[in-house]
Every structure is written in structure tokens, then in C-alpha cells.
N, C-alpha and C. Protein backbone atom coordinates (compact mmCIF):
# COMPACT_ATOMS: atom_id res chain seq x y z
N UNK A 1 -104.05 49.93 -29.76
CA UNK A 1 -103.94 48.50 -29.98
C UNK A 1 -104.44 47.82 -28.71
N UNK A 2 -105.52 47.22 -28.78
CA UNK A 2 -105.63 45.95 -27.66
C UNK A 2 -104.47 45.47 -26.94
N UNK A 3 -104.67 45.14 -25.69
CA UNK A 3 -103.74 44.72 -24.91
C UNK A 3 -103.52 43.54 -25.65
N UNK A 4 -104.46 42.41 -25.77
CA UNK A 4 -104.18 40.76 -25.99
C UNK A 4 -103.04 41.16 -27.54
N UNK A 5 -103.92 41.63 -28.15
CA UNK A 5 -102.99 41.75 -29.58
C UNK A 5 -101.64 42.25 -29.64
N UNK A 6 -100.74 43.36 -28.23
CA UNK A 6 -100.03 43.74 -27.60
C UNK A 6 -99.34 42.66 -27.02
N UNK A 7 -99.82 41.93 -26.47
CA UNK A 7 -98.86 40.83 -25.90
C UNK A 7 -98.86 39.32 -26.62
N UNK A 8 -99.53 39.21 -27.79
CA UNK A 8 -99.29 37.80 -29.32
C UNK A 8 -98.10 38.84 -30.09
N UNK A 9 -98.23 40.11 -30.06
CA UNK A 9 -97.08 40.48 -30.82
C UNK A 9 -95.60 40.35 -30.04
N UNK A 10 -95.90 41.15 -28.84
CA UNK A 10 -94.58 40.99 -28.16
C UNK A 10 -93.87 39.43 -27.59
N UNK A 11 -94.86 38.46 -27.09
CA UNK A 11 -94.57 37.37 -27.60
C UNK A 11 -93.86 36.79 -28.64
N UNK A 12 -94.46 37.30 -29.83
CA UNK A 12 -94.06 36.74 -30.75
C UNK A 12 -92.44 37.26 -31.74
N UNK A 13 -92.43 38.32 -31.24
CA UNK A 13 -91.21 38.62 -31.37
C UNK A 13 -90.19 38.35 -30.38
N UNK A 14 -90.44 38.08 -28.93
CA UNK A 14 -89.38 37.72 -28.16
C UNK A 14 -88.99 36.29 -28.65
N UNK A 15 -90.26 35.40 -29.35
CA UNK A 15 -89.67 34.11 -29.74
C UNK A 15 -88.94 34.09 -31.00
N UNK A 16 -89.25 35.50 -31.73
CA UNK A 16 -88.12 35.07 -33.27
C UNK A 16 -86.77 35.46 -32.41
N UNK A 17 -86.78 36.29 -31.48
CA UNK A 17 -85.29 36.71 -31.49
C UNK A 17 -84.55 35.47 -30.58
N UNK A 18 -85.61 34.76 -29.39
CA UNK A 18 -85.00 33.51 -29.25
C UNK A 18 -84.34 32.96 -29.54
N UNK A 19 -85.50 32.47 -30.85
CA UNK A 19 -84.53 31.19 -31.91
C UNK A 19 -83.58 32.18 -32.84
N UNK A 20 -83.55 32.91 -33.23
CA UNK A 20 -82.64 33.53 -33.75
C UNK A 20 -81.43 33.49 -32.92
N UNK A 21 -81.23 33.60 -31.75
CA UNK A 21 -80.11 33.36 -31.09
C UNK A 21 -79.74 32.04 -30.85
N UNK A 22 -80.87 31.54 -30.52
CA UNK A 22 -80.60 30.08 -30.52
C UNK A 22 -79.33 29.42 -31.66
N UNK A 23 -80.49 29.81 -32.90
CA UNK A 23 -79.72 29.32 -34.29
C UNK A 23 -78.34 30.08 -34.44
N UNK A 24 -78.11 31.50 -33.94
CA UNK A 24 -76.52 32.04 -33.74
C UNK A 24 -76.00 31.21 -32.87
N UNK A 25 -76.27 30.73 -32.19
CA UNK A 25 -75.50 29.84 -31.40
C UNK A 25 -75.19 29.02 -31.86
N UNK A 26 -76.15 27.90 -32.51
CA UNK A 26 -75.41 26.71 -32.85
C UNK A 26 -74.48 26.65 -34.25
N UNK A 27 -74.70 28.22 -34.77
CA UNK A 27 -73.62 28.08 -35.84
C UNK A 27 -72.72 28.64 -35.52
N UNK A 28 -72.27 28.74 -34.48
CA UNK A 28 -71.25 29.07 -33.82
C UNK A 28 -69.99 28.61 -34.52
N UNK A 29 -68.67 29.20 -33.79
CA UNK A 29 -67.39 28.57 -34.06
C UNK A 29 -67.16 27.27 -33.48
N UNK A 30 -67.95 26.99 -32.38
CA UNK A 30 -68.02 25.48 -31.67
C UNK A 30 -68.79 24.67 -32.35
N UNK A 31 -69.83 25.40 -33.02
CA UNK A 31 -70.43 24.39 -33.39
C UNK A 31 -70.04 24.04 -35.04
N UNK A 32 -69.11 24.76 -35.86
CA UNK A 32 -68.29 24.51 -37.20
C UNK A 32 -67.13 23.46 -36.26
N UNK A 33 -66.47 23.86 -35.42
CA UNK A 33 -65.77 23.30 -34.76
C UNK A 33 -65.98 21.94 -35.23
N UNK A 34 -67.12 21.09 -34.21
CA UNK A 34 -67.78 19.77 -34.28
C UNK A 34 -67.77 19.40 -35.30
N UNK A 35 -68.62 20.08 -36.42
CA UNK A 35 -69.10 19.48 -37.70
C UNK A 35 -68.14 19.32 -38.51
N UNK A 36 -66.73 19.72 -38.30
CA UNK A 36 -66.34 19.31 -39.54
C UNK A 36 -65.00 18.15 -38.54
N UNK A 37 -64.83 18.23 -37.54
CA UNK A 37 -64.37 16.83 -36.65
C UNK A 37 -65.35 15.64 -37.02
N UNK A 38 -66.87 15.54 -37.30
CA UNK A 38 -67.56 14.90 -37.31
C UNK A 38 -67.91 14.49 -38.90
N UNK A 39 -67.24 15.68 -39.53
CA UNK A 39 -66.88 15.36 -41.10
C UNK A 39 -65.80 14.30 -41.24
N UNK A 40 -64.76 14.53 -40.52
CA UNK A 40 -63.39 13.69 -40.57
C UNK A 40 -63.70 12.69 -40.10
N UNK A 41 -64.60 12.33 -38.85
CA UNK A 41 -64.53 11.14 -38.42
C UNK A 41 -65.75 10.03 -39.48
N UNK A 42 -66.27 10.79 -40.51
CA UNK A 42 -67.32 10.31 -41.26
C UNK A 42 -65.69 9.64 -42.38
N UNK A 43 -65.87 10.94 -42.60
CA UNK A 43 -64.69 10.38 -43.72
C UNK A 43 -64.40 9.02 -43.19
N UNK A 44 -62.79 8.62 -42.31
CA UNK A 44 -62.49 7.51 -41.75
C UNK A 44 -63.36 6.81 -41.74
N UNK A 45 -64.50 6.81 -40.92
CA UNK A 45 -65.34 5.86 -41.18
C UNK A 45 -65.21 4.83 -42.13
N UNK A 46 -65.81 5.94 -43.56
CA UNK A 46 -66.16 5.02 -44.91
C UNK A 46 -65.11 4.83 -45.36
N UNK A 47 -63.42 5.15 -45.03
CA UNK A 47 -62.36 4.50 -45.70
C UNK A 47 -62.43 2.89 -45.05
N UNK A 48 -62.40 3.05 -43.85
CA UNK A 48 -62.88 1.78 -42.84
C UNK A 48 -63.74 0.84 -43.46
N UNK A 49 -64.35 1.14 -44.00
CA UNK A 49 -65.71 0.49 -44.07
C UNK A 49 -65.26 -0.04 -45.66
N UNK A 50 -64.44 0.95 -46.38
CA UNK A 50 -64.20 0.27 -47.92
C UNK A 50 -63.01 -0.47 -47.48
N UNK A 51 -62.26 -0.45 -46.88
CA UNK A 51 -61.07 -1.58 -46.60
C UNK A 51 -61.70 -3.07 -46.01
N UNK A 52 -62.53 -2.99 -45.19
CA UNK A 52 -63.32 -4.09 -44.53
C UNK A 52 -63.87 -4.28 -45.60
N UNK A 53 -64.43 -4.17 -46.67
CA UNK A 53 -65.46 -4.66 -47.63
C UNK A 53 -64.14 -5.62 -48.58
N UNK A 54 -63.61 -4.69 -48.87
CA UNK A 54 -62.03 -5.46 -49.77
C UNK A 54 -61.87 -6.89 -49.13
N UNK A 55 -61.03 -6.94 -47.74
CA UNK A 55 -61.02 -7.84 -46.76
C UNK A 55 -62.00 -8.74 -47.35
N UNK A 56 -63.03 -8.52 -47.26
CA UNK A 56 -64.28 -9.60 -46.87
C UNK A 56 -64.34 -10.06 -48.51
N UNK A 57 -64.08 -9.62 -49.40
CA UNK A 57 -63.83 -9.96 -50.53
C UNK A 57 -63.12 -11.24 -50.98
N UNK A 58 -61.75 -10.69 -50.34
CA UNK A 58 -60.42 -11.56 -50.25
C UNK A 58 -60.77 -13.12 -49.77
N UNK A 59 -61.99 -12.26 -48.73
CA UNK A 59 -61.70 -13.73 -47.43
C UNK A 59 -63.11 -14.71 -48.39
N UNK A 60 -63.96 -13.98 -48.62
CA UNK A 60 -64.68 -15.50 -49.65
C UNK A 60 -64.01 -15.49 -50.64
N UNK A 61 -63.26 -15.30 -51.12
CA UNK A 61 -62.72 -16.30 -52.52
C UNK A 61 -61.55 -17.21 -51.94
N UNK A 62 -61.22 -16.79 -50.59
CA UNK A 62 -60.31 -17.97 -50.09
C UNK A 62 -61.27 -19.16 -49.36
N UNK A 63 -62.26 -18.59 -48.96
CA UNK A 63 -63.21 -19.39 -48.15
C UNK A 63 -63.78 -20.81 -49.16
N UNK A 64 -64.38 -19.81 -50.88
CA UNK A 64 -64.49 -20.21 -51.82
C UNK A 64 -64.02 -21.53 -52.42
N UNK A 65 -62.30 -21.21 -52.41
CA UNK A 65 -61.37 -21.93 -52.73
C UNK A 65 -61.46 -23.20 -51.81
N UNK A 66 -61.66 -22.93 -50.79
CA UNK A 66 -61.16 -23.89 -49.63
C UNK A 66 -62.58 -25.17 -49.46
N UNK A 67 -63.41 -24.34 -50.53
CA UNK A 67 -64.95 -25.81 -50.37
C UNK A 67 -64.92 -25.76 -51.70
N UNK A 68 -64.39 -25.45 -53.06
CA UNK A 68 -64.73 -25.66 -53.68
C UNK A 68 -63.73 -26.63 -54.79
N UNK A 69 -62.30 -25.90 -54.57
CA UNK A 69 -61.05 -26.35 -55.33
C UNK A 69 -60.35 -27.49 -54.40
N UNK A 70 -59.98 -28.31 -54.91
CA UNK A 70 -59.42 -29.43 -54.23
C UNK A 70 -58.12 -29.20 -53.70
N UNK A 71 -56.95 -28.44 -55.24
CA UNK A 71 -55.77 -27.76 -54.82
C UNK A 71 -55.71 -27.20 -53.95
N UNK A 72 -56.78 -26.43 -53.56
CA UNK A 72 -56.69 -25.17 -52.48
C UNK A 72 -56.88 -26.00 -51.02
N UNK A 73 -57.75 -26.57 -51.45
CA UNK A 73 -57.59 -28.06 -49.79
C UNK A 73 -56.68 -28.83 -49.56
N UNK A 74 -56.11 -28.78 -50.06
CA UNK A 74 -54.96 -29.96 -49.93
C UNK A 74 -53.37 -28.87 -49.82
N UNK A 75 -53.66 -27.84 -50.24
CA UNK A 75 -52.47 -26.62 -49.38
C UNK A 75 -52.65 -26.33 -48.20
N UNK A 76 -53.84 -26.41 -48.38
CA UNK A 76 -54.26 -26.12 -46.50
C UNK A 76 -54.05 -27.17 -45.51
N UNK A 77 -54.40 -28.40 -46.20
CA UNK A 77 -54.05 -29.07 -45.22
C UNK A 77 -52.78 -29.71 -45.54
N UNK A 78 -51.85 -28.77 -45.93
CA UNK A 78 -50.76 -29.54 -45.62
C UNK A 78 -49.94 -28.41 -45.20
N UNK A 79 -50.04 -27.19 -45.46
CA UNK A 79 -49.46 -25.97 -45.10
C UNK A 79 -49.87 -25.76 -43.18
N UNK A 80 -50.87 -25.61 -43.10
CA UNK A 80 -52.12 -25.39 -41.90
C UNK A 80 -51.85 -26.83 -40.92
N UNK A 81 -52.70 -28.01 -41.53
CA UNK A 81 -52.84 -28.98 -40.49
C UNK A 81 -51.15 -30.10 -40.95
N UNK A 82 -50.12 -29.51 -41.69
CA UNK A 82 -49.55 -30.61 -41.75
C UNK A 82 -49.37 -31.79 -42.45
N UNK A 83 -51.04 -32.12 -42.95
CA UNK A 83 -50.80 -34.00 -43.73
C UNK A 83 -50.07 -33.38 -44.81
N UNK A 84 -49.57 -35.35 -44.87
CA UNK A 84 -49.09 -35.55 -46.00
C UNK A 84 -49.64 -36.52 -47.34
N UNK A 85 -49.42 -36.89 -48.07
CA UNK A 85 -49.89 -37.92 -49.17
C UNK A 85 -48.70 -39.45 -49.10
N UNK A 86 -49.65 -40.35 -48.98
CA UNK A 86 -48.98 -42.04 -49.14
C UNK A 86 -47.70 -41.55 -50.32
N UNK A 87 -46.63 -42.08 -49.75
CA UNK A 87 -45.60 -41.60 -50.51
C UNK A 87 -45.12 -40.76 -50.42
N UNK A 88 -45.25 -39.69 -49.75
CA UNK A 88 -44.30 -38.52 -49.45
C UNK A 88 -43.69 -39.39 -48.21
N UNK A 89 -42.00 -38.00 -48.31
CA UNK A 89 -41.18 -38.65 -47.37
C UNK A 89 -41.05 -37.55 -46.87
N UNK A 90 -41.08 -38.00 -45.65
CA UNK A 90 -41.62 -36.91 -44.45
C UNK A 90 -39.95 -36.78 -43.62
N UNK A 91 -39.55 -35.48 -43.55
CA UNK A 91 -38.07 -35.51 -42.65
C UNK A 91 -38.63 -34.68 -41.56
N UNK A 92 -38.58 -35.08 -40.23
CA UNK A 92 -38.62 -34.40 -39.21
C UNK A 92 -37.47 -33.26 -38.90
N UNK A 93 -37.12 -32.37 -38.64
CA UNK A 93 -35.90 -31.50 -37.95
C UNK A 93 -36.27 -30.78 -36.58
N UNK A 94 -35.67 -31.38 -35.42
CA UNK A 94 -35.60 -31.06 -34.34
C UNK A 94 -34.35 -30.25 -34.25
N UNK A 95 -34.53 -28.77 -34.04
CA UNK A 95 -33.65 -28.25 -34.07
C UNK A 95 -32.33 -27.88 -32.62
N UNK A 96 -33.65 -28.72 -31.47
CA UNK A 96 -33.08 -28.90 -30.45
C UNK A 96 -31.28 -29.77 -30.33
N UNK A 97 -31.91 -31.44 -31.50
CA UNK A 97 -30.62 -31.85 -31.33
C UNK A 97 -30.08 -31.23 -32.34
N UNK A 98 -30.09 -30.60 -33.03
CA UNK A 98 -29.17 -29.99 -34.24
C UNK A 98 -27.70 -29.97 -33.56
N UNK A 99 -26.61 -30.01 -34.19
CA UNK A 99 -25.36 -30.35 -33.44
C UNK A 99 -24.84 -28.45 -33.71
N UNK A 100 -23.98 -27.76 -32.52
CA UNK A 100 -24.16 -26.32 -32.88
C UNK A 100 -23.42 -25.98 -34.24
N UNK A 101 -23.50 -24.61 -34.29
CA UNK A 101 -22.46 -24.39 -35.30
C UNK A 101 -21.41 -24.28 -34.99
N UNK A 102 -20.70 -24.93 -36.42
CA UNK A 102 -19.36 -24.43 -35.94
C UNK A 102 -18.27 -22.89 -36.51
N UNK A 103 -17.24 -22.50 -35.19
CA UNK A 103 -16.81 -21.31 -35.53
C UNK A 103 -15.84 -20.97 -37.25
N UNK A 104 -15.94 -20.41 -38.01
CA UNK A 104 -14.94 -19.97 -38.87
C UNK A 104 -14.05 -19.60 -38.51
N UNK A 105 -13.33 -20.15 -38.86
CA UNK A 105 -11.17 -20.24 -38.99
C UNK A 105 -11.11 -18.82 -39.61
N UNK A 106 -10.79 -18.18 -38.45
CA UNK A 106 -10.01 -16.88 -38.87
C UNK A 106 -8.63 -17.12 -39.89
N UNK A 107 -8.35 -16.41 -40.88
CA UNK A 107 -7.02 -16.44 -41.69
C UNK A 107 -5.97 -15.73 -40.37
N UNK A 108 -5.18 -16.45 -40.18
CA UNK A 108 -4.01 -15.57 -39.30
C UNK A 108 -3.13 -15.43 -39.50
């Protein structure tokens, strides 16, 4: 056998057994290890990602409500900012002066 043709073969077999080790390597127990940590953290992910979608659901039909329904504006702003409507009677309670409680009369 020719030398050159002697050393494209031996070459070429030192590179299958290379990557052959190479590729034993990365299917390693470290490397199952990773992939399926990186499975779990996929998972979470997309539970994440379907709860945030829900959320964002929720939040335009309240957003919805709040430019489109009048009822829904007028809870808000009276729940949220407070107003009231001409004619409501408005009671303040400061609970500061509230007078304290008083104790229950033990039976003796």
C-alpha cells in the first residue's frame, strides 16, 4: 500500500474513533443528566407561559370593560378613585376619633 493512501486511511480512522468518543461523551450520564433538567426547566417554562397567557386574558376583558361598559367605569371609579354621584350621602369614618371599646361585664 502507498504510504499517502497509508496515512488518508490511518487518518481517517483516528477521526471516526475521535468523534466516536466525542459522541460517547456527550451521551454521557452528565450529559442525560442536563437534558432532562433542561426538559424540566422547558416544562415550567410553558406552564409559565400558559398561566401568563390566562392572566393576560383576564386583564383585557377587564381592560375591555373599563373603555367600553359604563357599569364597569363607574365601579372603578368609585371602588379605586372614590367618586361619588349628586345625591349620594357620603359618611366619612375616622377611626382615629372612634370613641374605644367598651369592656364586657363579666357575670360574677
Amino acid at each position: 500500500m502507498p504510504r499517502a493512501v497509508r496515512l488518508v486511511v490511518v487518518v481517517s480512522v483516528g477521526a471516526l474513533l475521535l468523534s466516536g468518543a466525542l459522541a460517547l461523551g456527550l451521551w454521557s450520564e452528565g450529559y442525560a443528566d442536563r437534558a432532562d433538567r433542561l426538559a424540566r426547566e422547558l416544562d415550567h417554562t410553558r406552564m409559565a407561559v400558559d398561566t401568563l397567557q390566562r392572566e393576560n386574558v383576564l386583564l383585557r376583558a377587564e381592560v375591555d370593560g373599563l373603555r367600553d361598559d359604563p357599569r364597569v367605569m363607574e365601579k372603578a371609579a368609585r371602588d379605586v378613585l372614590g367618586y361619588v354621584r349628586d345625591g349620594d350621602v357620603v359618611i366619612y369614618v375616622d377611626e382615629a376619633l372612634a370613641p374605644p371599646p367598651h369592656p364586657v361585664a363579666e357575670d360574677q
